[in-house]
PDB file of N, CA and C in Angstrom:
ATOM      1  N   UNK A   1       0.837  -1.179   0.000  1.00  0.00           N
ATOM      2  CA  UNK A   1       0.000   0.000   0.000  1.00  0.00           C
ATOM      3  C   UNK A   1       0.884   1.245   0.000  1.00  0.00           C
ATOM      4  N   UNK A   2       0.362   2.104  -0.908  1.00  0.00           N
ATOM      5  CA  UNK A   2       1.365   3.404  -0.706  1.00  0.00           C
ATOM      6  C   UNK A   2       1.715   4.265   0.317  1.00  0.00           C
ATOM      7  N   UNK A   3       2.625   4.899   0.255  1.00  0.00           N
ATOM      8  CA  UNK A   3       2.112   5.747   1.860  1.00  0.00           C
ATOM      9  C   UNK A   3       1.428   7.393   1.497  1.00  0.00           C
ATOM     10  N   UNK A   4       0.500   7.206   2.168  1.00  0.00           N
ATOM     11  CA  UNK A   4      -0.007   8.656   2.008  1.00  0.00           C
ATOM     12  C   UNK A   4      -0.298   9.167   3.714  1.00  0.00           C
ATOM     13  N   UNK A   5      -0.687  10.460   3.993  1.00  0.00           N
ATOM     14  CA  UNK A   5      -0.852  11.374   5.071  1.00  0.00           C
ATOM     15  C   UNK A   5      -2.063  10.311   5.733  1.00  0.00           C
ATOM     16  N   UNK A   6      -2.446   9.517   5.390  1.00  0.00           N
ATOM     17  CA  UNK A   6      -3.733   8.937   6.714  1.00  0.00           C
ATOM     18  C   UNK A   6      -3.100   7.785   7.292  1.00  0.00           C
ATOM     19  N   UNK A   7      -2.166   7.304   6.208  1.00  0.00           N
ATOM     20  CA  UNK A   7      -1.525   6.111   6.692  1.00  0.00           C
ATOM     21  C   UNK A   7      -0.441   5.844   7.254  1.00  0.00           C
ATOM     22  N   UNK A   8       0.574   7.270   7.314  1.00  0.00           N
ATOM     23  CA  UNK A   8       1.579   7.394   8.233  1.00  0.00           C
ATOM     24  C   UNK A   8       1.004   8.017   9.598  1.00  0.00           C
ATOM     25  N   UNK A   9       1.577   7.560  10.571  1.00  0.00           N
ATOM     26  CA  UNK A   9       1.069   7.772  11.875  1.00  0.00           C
ATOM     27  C   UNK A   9       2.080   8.786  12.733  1.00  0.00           C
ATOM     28  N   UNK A  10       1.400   9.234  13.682  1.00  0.00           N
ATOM     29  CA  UNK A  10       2.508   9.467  14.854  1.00  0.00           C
ATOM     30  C   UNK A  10       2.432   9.333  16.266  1.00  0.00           C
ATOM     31  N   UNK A  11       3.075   9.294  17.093  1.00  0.00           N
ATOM     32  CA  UNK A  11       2.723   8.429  18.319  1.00  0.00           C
ATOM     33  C   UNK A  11       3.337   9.198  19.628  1.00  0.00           C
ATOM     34  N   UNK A  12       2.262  10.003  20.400  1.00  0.00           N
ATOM     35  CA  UNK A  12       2.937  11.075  21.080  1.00  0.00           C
ATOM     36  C   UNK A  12       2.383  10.301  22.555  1.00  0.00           C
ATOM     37  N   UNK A  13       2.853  10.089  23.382  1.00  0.00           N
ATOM     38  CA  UNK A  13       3.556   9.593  24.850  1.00  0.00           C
ATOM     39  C   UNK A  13       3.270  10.817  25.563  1.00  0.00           C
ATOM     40  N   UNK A  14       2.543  10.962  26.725  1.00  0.00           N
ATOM     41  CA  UNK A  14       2.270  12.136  27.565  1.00  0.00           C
ATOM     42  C   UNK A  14       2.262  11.914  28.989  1.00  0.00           C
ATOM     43  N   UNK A  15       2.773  12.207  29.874  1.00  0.00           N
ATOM     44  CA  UNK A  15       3.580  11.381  30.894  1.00  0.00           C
ATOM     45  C   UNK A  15       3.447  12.579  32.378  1.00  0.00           C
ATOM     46  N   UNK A  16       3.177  12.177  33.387  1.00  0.00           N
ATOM     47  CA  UNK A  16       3.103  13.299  34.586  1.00  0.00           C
ATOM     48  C   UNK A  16       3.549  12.225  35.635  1.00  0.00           C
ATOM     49  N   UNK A  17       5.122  11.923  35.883  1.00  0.00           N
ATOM     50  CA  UNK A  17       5.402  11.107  37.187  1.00  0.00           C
ATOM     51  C   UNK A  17       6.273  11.978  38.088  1.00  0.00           C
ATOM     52  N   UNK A  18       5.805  11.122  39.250  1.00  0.00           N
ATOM     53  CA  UNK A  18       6.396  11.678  40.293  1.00  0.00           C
ATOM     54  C   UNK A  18       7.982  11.841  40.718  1.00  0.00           C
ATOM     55  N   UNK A  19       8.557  12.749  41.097  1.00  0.00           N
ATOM     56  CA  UNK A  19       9.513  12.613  41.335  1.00  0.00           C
ATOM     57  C   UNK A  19       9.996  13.419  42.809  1.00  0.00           C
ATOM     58  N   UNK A  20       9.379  12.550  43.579  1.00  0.00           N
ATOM     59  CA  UNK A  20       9.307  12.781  45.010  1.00  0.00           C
ATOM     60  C   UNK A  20      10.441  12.077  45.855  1.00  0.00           C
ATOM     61  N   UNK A  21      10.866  10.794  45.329  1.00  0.00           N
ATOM     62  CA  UNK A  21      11.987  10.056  46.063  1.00  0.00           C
ATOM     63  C   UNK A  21      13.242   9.605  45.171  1.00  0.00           C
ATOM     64  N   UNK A  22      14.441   9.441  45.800  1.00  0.00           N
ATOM     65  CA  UNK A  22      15.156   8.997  44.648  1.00  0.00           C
ATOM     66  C   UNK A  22      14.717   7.876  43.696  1.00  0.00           C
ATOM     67  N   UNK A  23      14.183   6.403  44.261  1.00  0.00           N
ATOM     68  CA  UNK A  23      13.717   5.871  43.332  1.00  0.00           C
ATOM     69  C   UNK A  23      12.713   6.041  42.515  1.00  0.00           C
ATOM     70  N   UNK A  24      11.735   7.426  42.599  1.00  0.00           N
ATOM     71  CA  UNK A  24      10.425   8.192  41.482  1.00  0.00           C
ATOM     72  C   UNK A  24      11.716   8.665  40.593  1.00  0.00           C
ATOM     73  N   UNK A  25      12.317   9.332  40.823  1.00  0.00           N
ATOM     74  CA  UNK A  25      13.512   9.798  39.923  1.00  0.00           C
ATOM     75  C   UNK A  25      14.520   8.586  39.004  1.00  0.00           C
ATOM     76  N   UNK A  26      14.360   7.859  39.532  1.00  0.00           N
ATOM     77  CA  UNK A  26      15.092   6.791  38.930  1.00  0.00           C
ATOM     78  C   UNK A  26      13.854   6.224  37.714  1.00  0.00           C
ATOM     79  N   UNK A  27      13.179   6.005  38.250  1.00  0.00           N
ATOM     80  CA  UNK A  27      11.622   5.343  37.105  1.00  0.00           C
ATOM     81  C   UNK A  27      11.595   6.454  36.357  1.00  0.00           C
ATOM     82  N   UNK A  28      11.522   7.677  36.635  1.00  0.00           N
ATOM     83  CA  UNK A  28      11.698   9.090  35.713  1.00  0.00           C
ATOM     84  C   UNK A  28      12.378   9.021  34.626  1.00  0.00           C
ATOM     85  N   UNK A  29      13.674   8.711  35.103  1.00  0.00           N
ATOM     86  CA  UNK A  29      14.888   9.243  33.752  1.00  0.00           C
ATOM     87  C   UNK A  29      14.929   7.760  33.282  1.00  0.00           C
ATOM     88  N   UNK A  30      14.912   6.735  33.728  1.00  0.00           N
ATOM     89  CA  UNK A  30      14.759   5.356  32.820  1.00  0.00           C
ATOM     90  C   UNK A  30      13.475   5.230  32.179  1.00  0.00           C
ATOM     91  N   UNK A  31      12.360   5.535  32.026  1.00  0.00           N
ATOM     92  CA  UNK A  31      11.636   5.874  31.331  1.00  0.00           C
ATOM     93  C   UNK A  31      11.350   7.113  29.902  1.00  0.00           C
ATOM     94  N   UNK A  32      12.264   7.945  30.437  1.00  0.00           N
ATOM     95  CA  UNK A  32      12.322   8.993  30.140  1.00  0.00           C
ATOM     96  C   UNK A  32      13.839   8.660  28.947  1.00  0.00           C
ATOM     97  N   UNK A  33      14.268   7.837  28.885  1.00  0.00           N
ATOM     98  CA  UNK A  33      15.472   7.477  28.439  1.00  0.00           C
ATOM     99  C   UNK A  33      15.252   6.137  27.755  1.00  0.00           C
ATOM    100  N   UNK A  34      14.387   5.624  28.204  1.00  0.00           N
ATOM    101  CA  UNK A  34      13.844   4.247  26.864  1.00  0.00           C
ATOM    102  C   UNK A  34      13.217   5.052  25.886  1.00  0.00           C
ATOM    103  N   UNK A  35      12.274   5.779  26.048  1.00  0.00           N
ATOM    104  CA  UNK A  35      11.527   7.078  25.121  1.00  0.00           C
ATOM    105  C   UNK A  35      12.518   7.204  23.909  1.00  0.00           C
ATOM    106  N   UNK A  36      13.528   7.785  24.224  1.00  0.00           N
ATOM    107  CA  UNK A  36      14.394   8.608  24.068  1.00  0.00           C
ATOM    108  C   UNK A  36      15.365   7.527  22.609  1.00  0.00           C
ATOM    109  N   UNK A  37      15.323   6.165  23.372  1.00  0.00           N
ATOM    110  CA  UNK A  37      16.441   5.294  22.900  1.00  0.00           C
ATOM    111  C   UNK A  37      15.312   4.642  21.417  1.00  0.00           C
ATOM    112  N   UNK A  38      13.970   4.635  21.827  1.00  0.00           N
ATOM    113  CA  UNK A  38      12.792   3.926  21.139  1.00  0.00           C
ATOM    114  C   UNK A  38      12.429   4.883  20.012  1.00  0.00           C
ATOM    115  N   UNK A  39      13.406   5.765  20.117  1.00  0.00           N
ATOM    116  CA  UNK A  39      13.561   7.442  18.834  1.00  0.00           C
ATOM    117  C   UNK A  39      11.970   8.263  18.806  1.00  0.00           C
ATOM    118  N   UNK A  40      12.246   8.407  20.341  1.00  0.00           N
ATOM    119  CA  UNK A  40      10.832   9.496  20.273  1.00  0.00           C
ATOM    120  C   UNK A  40      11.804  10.767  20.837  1.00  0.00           C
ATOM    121  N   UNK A  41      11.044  12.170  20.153  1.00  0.00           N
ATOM    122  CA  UNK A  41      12.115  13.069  20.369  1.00  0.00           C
ATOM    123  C   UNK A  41      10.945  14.192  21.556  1.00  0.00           C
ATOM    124  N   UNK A  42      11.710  14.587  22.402  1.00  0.00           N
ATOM    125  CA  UNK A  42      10.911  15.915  23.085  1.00  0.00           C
ATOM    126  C   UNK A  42      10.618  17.119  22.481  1.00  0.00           C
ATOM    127  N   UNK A  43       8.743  17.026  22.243  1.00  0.00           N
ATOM    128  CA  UNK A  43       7.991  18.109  21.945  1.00  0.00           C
ATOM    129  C   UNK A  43       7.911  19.292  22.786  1.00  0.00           C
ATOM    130  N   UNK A  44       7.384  18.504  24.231  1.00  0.00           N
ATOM    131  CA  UNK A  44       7.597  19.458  25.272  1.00  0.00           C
ATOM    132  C   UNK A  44       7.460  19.231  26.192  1.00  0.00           C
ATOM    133  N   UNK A  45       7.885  19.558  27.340  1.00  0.00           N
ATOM    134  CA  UNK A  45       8.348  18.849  28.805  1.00  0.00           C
ATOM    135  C   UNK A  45       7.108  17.634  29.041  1.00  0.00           C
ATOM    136  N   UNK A  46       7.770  16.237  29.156  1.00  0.00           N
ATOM    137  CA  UNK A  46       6.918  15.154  29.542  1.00  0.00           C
ATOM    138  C   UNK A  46       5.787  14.840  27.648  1.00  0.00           C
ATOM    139  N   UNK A  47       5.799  15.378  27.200  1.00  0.00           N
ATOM    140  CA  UNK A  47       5.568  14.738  26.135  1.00  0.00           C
ATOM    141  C   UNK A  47       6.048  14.811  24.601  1.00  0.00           C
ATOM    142  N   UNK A  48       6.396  13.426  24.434  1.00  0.00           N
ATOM    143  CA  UNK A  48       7.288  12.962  23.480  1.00  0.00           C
ATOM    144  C   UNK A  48       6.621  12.419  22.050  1.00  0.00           C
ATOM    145  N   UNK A  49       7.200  12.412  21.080  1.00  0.00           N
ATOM    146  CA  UNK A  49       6.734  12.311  19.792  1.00  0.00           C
ATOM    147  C   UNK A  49       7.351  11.211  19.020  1.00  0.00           C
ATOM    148  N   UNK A  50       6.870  10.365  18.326  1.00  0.00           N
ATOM    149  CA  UNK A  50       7.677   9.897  17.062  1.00  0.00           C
ATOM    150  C   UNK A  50       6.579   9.539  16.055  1.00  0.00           C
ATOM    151  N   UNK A  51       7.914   9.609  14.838  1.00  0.00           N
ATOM    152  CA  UNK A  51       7.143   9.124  13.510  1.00  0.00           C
ATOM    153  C   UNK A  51       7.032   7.815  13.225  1.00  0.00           C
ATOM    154  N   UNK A  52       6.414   7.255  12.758  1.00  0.00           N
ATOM    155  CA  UNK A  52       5.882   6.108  12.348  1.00  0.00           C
ATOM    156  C   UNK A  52       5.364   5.979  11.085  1.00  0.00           C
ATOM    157  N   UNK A  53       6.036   5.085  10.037  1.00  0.00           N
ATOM    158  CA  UNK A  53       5.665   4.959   8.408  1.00  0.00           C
ATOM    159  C   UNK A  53       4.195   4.082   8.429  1.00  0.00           C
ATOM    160  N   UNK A  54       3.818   3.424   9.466  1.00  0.00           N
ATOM    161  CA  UNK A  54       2.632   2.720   8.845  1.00  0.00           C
ATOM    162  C   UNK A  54       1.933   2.719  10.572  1.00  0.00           C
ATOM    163  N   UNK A  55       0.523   2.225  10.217  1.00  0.00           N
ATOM    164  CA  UNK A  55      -0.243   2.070  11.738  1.00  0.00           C
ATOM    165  C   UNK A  55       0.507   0.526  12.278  1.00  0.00           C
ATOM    166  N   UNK A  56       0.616  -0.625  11.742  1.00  0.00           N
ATOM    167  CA  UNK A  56       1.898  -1.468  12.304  1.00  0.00           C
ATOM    168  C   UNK A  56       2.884  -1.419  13.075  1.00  0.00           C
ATOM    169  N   UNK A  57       3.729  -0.563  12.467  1.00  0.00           N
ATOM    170  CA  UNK A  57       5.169   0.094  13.361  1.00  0.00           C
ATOM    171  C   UNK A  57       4.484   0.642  14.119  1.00  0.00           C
ATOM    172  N   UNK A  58       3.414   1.745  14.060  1.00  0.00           N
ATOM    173  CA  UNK A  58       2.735   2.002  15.056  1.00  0.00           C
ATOM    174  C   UNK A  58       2.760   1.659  16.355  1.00  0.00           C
ATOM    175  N   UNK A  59       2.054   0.194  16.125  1.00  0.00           N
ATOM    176  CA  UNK A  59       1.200  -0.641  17.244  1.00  0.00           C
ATOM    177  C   UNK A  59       2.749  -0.994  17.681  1.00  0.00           C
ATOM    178  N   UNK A  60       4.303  -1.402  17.244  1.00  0.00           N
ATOM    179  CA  UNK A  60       5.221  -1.515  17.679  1.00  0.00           C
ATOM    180  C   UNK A  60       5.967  -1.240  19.346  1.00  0.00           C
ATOM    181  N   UNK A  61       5.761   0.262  18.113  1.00  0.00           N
ATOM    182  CA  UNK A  61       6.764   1.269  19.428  1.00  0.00           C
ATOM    183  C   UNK A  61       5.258   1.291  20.643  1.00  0.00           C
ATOM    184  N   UNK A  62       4.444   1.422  20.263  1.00  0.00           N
ATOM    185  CA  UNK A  62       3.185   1.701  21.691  1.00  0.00           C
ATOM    186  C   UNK A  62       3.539   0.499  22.176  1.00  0.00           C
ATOM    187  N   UNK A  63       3.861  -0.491  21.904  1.00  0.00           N
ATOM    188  CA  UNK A  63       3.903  -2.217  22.664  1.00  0.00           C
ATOM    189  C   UNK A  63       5.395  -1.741  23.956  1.00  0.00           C
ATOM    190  N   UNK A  64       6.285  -1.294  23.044  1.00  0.00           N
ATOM    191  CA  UNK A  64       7.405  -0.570  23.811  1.00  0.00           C
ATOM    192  C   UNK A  64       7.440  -0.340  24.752  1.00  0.00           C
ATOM    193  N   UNK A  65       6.601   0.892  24.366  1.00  0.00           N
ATOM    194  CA  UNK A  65       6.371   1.781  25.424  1.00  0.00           C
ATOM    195  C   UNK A  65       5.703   0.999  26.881  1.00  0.00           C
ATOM    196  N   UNK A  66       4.576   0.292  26.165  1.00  0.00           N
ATOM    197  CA  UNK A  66       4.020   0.023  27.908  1.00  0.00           C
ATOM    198  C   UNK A  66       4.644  -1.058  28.479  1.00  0.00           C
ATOM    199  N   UNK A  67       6.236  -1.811  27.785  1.00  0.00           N
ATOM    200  CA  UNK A  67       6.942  -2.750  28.436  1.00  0.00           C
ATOM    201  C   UNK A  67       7.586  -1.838  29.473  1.00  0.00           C
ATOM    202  N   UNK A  68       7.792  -0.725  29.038  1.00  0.00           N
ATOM    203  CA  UNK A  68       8.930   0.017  30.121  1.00  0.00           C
ATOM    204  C   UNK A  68       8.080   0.914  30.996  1.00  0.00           C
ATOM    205  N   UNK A  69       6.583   1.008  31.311  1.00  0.00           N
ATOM    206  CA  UNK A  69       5.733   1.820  32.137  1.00  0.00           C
ATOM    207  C   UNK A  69       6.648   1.901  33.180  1.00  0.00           C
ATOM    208  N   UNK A  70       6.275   3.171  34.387  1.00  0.00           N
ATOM    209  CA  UNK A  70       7.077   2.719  35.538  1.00  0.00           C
ATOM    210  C   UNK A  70       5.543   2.696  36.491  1.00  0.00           C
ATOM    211  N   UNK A  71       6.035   1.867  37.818  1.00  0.00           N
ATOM    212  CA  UNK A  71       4.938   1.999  38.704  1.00  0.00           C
ATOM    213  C   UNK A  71       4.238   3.056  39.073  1.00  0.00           C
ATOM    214  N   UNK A  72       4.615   4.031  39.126  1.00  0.00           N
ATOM    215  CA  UNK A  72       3.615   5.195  39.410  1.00  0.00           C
ATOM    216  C   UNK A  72       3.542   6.711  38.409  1.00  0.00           C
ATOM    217  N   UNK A  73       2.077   7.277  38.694  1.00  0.00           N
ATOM    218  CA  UNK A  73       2.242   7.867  37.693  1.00  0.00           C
ATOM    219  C   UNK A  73       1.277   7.670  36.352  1.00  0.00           C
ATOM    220  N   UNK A  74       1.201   8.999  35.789  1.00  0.00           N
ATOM    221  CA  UNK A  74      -0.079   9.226  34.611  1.00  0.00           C
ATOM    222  C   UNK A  74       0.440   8.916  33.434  1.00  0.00           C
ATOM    223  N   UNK A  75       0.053   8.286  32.900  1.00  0.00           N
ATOM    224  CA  UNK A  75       1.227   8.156  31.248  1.00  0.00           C
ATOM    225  C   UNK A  75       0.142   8.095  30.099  1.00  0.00           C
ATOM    226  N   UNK A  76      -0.244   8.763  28.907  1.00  0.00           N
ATOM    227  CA  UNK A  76      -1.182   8.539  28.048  1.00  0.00           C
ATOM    228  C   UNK A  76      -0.556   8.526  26.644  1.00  0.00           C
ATOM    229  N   UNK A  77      -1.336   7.581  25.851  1.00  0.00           N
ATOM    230  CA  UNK A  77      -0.549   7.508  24.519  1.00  0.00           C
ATOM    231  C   UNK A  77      -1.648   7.770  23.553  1.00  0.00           C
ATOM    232  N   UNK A  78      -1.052   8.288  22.549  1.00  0.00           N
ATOM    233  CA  UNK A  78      -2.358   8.821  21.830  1.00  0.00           C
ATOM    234  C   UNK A  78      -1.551   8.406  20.198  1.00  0.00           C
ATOM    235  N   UNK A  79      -2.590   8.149  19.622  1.00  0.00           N
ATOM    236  CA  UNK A  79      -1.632   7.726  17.730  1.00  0.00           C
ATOM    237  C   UNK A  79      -2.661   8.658  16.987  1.00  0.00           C
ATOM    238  N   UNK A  80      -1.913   9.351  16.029  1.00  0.00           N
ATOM    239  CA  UNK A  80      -2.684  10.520  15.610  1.00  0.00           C
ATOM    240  C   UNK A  80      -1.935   9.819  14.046  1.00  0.00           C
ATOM    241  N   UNK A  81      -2.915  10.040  12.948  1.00  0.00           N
ATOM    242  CA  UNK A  81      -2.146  10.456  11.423  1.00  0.00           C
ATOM    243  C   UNK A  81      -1.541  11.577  10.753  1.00  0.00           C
ATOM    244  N   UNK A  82      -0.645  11.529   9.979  1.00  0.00           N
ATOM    245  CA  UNK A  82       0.175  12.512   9.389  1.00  0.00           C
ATOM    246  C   UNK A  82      -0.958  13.781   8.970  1.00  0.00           C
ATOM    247  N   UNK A  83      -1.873  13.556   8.632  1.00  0.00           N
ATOM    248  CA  UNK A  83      -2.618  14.422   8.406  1.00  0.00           C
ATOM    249  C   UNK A  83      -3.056  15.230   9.676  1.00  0.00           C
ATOM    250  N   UNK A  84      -3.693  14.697  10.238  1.00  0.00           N
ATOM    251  CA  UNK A  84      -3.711  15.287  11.964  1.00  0.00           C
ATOM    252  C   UNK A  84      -2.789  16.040  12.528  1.00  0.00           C
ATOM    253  N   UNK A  85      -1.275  15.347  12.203  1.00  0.00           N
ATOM    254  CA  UNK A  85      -0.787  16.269  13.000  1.00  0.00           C
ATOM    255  C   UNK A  85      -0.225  17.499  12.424  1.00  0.00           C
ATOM    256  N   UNK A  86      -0.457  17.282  11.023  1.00  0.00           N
ATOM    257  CA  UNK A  86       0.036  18.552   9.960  1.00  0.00           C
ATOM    258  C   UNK A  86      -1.243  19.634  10.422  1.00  0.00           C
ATOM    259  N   UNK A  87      -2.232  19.579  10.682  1.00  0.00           N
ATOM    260  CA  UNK A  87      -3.223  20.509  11.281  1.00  0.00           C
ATOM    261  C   UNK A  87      -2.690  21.341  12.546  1.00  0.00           C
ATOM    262  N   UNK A  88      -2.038  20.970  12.495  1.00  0.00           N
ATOM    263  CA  UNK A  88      -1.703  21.507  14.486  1.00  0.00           C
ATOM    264  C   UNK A  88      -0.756  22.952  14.399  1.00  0.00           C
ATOM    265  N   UNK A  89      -1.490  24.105  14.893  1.00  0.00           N
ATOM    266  CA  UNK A  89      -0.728  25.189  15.126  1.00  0.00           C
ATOM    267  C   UNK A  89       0.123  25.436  15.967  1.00  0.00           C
ATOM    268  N   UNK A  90       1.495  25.789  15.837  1.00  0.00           N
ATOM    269  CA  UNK A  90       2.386  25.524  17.202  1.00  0.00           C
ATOM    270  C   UNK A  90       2.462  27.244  17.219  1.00  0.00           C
ATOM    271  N   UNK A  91       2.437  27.621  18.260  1.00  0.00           N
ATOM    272  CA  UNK A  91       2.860  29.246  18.811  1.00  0.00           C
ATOM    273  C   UNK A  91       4.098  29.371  19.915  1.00  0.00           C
ATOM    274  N   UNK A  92       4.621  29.771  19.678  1.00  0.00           N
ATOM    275  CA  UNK A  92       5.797  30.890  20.757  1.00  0.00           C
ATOM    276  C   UNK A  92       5.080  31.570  21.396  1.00  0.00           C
ATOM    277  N   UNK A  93       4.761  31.962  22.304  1.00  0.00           N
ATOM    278  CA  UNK A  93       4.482  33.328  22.920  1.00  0.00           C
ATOM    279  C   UNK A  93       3.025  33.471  21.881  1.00  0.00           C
ATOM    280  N   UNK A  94       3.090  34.510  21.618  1.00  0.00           N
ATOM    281  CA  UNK A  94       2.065  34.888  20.662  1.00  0.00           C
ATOM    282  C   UNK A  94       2.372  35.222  19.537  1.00  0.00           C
ATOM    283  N   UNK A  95       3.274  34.490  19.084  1.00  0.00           N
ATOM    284  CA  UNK A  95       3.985  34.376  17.773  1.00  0.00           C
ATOM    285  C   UNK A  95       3.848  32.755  16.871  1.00  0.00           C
ATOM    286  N   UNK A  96       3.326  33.063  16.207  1.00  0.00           N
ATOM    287  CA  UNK A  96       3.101  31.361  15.297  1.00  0.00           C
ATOM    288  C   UNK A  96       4.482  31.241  14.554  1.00  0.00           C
ATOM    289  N   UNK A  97       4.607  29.865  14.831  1.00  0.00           N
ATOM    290  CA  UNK A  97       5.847  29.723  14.005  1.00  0.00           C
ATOM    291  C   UNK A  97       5.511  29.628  12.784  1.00  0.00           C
ATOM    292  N   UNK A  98       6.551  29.857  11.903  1.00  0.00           N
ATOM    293  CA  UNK A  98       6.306  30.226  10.357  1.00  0.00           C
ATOM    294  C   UNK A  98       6.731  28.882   9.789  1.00  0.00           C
ATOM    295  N   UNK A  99       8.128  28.216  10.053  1.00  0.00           N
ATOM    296  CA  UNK A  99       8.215  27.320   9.508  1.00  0.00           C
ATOM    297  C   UNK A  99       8.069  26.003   9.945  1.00  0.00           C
ATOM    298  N   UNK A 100       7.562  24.650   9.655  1.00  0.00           N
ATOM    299  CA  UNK A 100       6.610  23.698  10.026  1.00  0.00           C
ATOM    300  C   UNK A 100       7.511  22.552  10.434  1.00  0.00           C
ATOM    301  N   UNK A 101       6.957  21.580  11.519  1.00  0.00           N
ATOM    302  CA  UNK A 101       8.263  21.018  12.285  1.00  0.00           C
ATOM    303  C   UNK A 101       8.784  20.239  10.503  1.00  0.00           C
ATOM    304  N   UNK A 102       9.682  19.858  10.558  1.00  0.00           N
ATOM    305  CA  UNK A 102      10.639  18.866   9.360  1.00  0.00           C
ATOM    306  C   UNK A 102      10.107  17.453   9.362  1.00  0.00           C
ATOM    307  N   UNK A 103       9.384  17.091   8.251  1.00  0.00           N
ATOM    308  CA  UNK A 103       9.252  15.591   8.293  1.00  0.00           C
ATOM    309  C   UNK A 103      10.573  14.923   8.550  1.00  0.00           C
ATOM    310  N   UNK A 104      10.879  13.776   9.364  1.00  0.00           N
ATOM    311  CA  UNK A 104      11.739  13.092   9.373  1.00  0.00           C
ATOM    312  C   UNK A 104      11.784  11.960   7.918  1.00  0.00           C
ATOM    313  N   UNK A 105      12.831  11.768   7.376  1.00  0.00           N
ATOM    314  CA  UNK A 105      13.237  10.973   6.503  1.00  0.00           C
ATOM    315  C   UNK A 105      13.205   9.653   6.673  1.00  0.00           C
ATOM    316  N   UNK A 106      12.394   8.855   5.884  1.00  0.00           N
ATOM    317  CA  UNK A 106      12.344   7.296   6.520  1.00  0.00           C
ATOM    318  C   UNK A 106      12.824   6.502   5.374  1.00  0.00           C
ATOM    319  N   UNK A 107      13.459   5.514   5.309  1.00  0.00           N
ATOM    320  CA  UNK A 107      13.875   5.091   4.265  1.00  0.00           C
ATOM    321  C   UNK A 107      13.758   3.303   4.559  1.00  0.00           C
ATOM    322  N   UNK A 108      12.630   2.653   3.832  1.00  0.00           N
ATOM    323  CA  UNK A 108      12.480   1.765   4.290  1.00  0.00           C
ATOM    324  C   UNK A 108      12.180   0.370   2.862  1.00  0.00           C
ATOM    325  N   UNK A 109      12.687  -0.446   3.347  1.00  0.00           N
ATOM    326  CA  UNK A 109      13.631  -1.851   2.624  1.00  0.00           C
ATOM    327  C   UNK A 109      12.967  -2.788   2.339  1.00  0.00           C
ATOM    328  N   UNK A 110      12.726  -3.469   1.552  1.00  0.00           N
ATOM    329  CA  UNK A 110      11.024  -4.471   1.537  1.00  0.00           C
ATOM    330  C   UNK A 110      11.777  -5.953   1.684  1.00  0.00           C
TER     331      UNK A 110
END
């Protein structure tokens, strides 16, 4: 199937844990660092983004993700399509940004 904007996905991770004791801090940054390693990049504090060429890879990295949950703590995952998220106005301050985040380059091998 070709790829078009409904069928590439993206997969944004939204996360509110505690970091009250050293070991909340420890589940923090090892979580926060599988994210990281699983090539989701920081949108903005506690929630993370990646691209995804098909709803498959999709369902992948979300499988990932909830291997490495930590015990405590809000974590929500949401899978949006390329089209969806090309809708989305990002602002500075009260300044819209002009130029649009960079599709990432996927280059993929049959």
């Amino acid at each position: 199937m070709r790829l078009n904007e409904y069928r590439i996905m993206w997969v944004m991770v939204l996360f509110d844990l505690p970091t009250d004791t050293k070991k909340d801090i420890k589940n923090y940054t090892k979580f926060r660092r599988s994210l990281m390693k699983d090539g989701f990049n920081m949108f903005q504090f506690s929630m993370y983004l990646r691209h995804c060429p098909s709803r498959e890879n999709c369902e992948v990295h979300i499988k990932r993700v909830k291997s490495v949950l930590p015990p405590k703590g809000h974590i929500g995952i949401l899978r949006i399509t390329d089209k969806q998220f090309g809708e989305m106005e990002i602002y500075y301050g009260k300044t819209k940004e002009e130029k649009p985040i960079p599709q990432p380059q996927q280059l993929e091998l049959f």
